[in-house]
Protein backbone atom coordinates (compact mmCIF):
# COMPACT_ATOMS: atom_id res chain seq x y z
CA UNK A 1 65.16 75.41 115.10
CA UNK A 2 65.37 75.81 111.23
CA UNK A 3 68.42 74.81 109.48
CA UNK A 4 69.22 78.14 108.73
CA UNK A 5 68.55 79.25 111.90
CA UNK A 6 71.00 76.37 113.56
CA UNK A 7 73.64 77.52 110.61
CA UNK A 8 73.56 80.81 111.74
CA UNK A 9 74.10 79.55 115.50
CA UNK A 10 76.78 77.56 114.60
CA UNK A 11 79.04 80.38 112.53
CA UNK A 12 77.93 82.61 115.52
CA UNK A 13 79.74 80.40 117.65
CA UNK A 14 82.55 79.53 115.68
CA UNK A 15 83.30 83.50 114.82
CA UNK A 16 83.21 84.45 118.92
CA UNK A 17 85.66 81.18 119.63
CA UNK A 18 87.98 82.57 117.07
CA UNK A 19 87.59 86.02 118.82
CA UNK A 20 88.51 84.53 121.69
CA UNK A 21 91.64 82.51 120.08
CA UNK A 22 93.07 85.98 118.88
CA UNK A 23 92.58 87.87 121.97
CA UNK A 24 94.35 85.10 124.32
CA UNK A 25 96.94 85.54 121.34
CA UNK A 26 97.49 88.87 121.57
CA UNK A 27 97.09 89.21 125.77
CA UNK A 28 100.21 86.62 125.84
CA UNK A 29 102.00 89.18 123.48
CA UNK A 30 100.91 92.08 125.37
CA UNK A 31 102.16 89.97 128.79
CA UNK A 32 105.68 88.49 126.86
CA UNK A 33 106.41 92.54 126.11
CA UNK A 34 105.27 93.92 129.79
CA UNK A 35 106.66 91.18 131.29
CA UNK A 36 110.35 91.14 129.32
CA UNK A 37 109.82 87.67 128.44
CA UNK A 38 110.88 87.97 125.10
CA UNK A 39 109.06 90.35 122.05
CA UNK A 40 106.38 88.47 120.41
CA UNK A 41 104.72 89.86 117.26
CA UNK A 42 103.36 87.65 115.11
CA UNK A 43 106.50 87.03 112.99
CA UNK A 44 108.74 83.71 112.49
CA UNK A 45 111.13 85.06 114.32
CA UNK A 46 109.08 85.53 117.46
CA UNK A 47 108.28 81.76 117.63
CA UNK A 48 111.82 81.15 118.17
CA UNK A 49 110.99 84.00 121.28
CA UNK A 50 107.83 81.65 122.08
CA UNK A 51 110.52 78.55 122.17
CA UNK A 52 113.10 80.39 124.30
CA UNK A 53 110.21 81.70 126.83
CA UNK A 54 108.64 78.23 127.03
CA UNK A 55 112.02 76.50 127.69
CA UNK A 56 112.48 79.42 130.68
CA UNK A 57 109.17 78.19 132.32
CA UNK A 58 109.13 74.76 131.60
CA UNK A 59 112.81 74.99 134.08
CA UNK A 60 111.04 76.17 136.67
CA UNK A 61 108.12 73.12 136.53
CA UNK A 62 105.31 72.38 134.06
CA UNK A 63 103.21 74.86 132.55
CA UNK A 64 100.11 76.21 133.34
CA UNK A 65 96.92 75.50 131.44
CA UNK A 66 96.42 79.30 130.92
CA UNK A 67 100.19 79.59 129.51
CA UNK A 68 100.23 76.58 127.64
CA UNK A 69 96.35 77.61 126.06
CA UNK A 70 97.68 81.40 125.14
CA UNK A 71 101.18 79.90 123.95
CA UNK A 72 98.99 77.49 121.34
CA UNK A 73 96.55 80.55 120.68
CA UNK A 74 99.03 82.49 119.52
CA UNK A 75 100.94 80.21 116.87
CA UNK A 76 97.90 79.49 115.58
CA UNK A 77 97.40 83.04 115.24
CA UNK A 78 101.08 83.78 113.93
CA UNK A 79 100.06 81.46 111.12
CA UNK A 80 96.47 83.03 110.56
CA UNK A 81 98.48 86.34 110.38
CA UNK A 82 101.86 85.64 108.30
CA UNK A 83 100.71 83.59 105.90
CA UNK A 84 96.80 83.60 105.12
CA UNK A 85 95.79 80.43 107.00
CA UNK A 86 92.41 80.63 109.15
CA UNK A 87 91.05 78.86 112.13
CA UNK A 88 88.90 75.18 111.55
CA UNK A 89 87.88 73.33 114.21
CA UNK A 90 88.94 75.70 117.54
CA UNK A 91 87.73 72.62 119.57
CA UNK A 92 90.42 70.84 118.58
CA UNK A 93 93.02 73.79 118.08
CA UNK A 94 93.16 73.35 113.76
CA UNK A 95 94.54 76.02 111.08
CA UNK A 96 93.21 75.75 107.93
CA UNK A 97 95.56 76.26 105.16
CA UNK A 98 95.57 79.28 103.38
CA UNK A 99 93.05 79.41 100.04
CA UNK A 100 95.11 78.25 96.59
CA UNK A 101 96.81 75.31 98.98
CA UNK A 102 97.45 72.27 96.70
CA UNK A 103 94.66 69.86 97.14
CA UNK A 104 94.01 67.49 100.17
CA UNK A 105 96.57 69.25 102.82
CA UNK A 106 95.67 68.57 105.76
CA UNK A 107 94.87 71.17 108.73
CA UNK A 108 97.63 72.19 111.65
CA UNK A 109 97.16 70.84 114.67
CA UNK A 110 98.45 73.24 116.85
CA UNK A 111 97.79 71.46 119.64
CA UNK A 112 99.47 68.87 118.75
CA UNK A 113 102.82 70.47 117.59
CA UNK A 114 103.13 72.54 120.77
CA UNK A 115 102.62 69.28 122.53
CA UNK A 116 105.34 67.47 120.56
CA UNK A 117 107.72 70.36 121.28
CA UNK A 118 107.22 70.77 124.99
CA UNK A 119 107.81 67.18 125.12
CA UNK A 120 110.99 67.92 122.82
CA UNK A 121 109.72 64.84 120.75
CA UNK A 122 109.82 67.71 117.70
CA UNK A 123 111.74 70.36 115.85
CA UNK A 124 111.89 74.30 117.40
CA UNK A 125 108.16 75.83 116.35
CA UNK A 126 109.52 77.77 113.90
CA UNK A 127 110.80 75.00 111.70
CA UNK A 128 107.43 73.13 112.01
CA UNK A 129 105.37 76.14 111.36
CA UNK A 130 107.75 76.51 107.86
CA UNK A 131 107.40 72.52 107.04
CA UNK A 132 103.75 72.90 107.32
CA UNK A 133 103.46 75.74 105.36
CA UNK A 134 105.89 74.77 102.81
CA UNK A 135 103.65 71.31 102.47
CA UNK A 136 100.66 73.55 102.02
CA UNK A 137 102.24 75.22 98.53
CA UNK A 138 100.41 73.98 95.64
CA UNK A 139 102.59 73.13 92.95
CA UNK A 140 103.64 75.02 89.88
């Protein structure tokens, strides 16, 4: 296989994997809102909703591997849509920060931060997803 040919492959698969991160995203909103588990719609205030919804099943044992992939899925995909970011490495769950980012910041492991806050080692998802982000601006 060419070089070209193997680039090619290679966006090809990266492209459909994001595909596939942004519909999980948007089935778990489509689910939260049929459901009544809380309104989720890509905003900061619906990863407080995520929070609040995870906390409700987490009482009732541990999560599922399908909720706990859509649940990362979509707050990577709240910060693709609110503020400009994109998806790296969907193996490993990363959001690239948005273009004009100062220099060097590194990628969000989403992952990792819902991990931390199931775990309640870290802050709600809403105030990580606004630390990161605020780390991200370049500045003036």
């Amino acid at each position: 296989m060419s070089d070209a040919a193997e680039l090619s492959s290679g966006v090809e698969a990266h492209d459909q994997a994001v595909a596939n991160l942004v519909k999980a995203a948007d089935r778990l909103a489509a689910t939260a809102a049929t459901e009544g588990w809380g309104r989720l719609d890509f905003t900061p205030d619906s990863l407080g909703e995520l929070d609040t919804m995870l906390t409700r099943f987490l009482a009732g044992g541990p999560l599922s591997n399908e909720i706990l992939g859509l649940s990362i899925a979509y707050l990577g995909e709240t910060m693709v849509r609110l503020y400009g970011c994109s998806w790296g490495d969907t193996d490993q769950w990363l959001v690239l920060p948005p273009s004009g980012s100062k220099d060097g910041s590194e990628p969000a492991d989403v992952f990792h931060m819902m991990e931390s806050r199931l775990g309640r080692k870290a802050a709600p998802l809403e105030s990580q997803v606004e630390e990161r982000v605020n780390a991200w601006k370049a500045e003036p």
